[in-house]
C-alpha atoms as a PDB file:
ATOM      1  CA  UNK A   1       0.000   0.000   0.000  1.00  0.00           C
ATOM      2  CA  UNK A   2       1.415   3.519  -0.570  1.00  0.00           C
ATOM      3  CA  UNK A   3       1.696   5.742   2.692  1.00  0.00           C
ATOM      4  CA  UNK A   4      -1.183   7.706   3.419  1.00  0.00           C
ATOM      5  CA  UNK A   5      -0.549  11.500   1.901  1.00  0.00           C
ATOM      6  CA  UNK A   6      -1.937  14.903   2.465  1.00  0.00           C
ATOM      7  CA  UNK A   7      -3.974  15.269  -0.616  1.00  0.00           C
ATOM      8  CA  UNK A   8      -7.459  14.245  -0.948  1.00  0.00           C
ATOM      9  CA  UNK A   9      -8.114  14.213  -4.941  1.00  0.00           C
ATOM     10  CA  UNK A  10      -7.352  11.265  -6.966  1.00  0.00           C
ATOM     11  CA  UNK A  11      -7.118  11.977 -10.771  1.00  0.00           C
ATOM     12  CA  UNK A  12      -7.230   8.653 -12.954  1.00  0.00           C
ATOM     13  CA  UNK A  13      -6.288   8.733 -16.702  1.00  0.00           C
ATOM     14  CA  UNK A  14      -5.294   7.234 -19.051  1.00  0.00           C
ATOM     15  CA  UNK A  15      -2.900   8.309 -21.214  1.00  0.00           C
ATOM     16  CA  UNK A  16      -1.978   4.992 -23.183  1.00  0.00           C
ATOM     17  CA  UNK A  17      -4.013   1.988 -24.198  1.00  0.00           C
ATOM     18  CA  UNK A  18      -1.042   0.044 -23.297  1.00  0.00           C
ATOM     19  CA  UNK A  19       0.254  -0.545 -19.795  1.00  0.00           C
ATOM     20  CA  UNK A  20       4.095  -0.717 -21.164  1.00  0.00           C
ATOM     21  CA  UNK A  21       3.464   3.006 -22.609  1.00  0.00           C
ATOM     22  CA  UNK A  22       1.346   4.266 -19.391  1.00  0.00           C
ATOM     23  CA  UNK A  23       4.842   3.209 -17.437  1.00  0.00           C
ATOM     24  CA  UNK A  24       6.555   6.114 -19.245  1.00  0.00           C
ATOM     25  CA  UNK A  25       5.336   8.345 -21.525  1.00  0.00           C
ATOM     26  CA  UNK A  26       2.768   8.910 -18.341  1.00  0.00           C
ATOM     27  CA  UNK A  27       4.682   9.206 -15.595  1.00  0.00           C
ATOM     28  CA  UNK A  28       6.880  11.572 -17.774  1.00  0.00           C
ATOM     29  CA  UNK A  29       3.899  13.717 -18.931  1.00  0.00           C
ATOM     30  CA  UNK A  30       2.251  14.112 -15.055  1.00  0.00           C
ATOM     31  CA  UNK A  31       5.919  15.184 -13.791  1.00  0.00           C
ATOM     32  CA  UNK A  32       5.980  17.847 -16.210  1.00  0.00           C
ATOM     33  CA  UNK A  33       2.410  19.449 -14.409  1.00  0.00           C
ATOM     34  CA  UNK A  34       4.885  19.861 -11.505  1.00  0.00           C
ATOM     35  CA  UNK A  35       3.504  17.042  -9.583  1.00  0.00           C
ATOM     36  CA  UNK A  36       6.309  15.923  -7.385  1.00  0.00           C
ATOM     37  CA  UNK A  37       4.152  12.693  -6.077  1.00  0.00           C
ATOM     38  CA  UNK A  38       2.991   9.723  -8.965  1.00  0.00           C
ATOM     39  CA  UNK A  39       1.425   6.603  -8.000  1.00  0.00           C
ATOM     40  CA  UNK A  40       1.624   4.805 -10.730  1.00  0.00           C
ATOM     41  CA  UNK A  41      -0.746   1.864 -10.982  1.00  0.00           C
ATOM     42  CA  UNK A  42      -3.796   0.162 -13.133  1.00  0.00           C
ATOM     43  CA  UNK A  43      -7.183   1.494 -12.508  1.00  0.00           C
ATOM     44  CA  UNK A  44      -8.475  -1.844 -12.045  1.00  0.00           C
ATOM     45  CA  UNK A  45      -5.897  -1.816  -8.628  1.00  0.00           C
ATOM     46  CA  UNK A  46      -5.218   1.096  -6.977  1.00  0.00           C
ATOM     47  CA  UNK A  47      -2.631   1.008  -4.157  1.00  0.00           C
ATOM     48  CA  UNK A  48      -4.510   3.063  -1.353  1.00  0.00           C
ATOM     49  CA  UNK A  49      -6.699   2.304   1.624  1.00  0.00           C
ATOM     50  CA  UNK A  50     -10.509   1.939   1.607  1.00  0.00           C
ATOM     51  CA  UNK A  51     -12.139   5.773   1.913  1.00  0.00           C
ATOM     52  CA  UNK A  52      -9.081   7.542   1.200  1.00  0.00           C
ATOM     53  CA  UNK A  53     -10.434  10.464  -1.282  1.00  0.00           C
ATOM     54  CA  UNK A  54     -13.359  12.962  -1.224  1.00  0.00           C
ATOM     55  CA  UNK A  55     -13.403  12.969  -4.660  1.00  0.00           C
ATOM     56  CA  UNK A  56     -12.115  10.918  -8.096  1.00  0.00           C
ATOM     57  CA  UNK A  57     -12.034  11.654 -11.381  1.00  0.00           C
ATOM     58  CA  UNK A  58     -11.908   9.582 -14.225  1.00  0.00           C
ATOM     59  CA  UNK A  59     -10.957  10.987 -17.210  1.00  0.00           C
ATOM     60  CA  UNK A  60     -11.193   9.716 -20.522  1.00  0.00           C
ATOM     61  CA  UNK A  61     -11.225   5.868 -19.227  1.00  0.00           C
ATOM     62  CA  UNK A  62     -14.296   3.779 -19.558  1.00  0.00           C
ATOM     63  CA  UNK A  63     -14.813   3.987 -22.849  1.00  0.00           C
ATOM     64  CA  UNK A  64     -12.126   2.098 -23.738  1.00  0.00           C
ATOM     65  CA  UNK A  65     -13.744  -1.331 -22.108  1.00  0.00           C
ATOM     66  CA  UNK A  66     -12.027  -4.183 -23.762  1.00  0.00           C
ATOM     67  CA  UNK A  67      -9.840  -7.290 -22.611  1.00  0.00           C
ATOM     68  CA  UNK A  68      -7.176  -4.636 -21.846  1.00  0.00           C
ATOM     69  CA  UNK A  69      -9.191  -2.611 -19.341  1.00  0.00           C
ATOM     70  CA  UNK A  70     -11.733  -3.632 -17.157  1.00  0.00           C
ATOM     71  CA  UNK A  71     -14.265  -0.475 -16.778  1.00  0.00           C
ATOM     72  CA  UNK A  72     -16.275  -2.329 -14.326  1.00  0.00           C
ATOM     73  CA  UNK A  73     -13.596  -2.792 -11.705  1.00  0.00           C
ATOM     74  CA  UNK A  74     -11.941   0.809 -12.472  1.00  0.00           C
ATOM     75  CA  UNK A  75     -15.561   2.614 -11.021  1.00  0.00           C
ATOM     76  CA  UNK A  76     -15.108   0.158  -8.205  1.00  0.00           C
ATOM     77  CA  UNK A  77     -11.542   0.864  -6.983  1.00  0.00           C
ATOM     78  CA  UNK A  78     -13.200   4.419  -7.277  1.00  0.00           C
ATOM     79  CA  UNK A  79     -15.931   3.618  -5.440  1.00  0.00           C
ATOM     80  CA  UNK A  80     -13.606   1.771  -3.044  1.00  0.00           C
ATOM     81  CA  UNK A  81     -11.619   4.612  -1.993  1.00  0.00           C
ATOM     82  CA  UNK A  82     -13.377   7.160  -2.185  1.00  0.00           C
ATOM     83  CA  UNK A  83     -15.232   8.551   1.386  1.00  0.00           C
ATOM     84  CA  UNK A  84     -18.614   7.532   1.884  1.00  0.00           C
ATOM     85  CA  UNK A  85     -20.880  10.809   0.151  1.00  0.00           C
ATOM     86  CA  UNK A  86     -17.516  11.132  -1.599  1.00  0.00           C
ATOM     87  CA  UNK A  87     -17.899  12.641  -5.273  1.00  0.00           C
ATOM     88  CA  UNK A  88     -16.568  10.545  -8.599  1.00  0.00           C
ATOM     89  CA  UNK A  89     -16.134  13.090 -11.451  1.00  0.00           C
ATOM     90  CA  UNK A  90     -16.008  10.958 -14.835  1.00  0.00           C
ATOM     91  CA  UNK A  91     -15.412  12.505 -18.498  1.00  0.00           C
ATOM     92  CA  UNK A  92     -15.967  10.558 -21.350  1.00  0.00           C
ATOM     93  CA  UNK A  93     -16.950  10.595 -25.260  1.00  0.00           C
ATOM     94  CA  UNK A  94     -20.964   9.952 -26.238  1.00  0.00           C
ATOM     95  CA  UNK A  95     -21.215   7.636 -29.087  1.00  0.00           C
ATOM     96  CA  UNK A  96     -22.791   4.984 -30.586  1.00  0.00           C
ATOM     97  CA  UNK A  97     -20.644   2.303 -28.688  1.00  0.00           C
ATOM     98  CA  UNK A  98     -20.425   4.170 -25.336  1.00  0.00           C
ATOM     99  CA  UNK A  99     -24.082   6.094 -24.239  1.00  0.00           C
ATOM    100  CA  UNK A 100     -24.866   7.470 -21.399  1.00  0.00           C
ATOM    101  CA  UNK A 101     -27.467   5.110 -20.684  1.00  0.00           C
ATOM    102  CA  UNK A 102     -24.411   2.304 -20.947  1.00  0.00           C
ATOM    103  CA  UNK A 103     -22.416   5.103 -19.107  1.00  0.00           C
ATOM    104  CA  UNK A 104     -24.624   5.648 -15.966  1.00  0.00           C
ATOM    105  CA  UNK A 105     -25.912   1.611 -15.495  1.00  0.00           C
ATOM    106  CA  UNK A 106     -21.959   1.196 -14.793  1.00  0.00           C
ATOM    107  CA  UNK A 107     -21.525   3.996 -12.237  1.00  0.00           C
ATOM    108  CA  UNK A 108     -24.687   2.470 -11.049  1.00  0.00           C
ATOM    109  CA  UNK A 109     -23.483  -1.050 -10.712  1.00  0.00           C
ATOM    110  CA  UNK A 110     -20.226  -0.144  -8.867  1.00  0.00           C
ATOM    111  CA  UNK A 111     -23.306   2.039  -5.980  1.00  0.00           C
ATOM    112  CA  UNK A 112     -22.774   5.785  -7.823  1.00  0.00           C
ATOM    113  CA  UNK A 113     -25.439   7.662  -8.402  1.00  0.00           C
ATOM    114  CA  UNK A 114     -25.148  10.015 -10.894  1.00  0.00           C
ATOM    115  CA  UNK A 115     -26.807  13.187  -9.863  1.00  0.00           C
ATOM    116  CA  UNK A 116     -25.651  15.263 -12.903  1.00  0.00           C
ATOM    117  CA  UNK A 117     -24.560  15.205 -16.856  1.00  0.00           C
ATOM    118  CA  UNK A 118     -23.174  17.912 -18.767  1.00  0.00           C
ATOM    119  CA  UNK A 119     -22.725  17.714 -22.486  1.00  0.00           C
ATOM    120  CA  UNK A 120     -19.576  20.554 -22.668  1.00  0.00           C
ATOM    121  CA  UNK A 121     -18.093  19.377 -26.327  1.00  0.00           C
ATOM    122  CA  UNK A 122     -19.491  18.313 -29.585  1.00  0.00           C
ATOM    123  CA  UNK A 123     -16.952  17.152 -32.435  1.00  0.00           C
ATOM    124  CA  UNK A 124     -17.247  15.511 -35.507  1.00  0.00           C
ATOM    125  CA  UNK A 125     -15.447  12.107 -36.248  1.00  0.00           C
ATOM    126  CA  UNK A 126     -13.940  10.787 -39.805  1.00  0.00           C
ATOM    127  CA  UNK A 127     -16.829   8.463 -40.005  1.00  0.00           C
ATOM    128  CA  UNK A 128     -18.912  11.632 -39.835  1.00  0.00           C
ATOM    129  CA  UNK A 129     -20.788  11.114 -36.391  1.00  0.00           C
ATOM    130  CA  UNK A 130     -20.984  13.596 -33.696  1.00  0.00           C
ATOM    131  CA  UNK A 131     -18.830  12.610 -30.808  1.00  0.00           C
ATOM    132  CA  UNK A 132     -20.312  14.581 -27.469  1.00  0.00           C
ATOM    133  CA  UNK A 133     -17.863  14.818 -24.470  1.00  0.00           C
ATOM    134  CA  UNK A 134     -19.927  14.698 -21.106  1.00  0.00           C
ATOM    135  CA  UNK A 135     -18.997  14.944 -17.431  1.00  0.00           C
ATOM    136  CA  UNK A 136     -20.991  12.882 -14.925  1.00  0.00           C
ATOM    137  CA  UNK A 137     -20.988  13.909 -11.522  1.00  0.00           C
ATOM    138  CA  UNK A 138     -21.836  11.374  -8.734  1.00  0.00           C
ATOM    139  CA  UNK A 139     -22.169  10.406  -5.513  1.00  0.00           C
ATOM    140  CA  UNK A 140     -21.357   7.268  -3.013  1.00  0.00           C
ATOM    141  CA  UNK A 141     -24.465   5.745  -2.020  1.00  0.00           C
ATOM    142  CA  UNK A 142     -23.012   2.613  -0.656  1.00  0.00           C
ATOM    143  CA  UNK A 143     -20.807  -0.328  -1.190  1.00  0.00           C
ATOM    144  CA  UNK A 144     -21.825  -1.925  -4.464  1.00  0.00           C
ATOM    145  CA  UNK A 145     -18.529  -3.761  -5.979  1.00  0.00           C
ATOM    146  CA  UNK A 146     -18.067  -6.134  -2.490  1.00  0.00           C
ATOM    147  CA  UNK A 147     -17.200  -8.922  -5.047  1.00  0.00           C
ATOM    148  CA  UNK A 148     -14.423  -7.579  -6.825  1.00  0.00           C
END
């Protein structure tokens, strides 16, 4: 486990689809914000106690649920350490593949109930869709991911 620290704000991204990139072109990127403390982990394990953080955000993650990244289990480390009435911020693309009905049912299933969405973006892709970026803002309700 990594030592408790005086922060309570957990930002999870991702900045690489694979974990061999995320190892250093992340940790090299987050230095340069000034940051002088990196844990560098999976969201799927995060190395910190139960109700750690008031808040979590999750940028630009859960979209990309495939073999390589478990969505599921990333909203429940989140859930996991975050304070009980703690607040999960999560940003993500609106398409086709990812909706926020899909979005929301797995906030939901990890006990987050998302109190608010706001569409800030709208951008269109080569295949000619409209991608929308939306942040969902939710709250703890109670321990839903006990079986991860």
């Amino acid at each position: 486990m990594v030592p408790p620290c005086s922060f309570r704000w957990l930002d999870v991204f991702i900045l690489s689809c694979t974990r061999r990139q995320v190892g250093s072109l992340g940790v090299h990127l987050i230095r340069q914000t000034g940051l002088a403390w990196i844990a560098l982990a999976t969201g799927e394990w995060l190395p910190f106690a139960d109700i750690t953080f008031d808040a979590v955000l999750i940028g630009w993650v859960l979209h990309h649920h495939s073999t390589d990244l478990d969505a599921e289990a990333v909203v429940c480390e989140a859930a996991r350490v975050l304070i009980p009435g703690g607040r999960l911020y999560s940003i993500e693309p609106i398409r086709p593949s990812f909706d926020a009905a899909l979005w929301h049912a797995l906030l939901a299933r990890a006990g987050i109930k998302v109190g608010e969405m706001y569409e800030f973006y709208q951008m269109p892709t080569r295949q000619g869709e409209l991608e929308r970026y939306a942040l969902s803002r939710g709250s703890v309700l109670d321990d839903g991911c006990t079986d991860f």
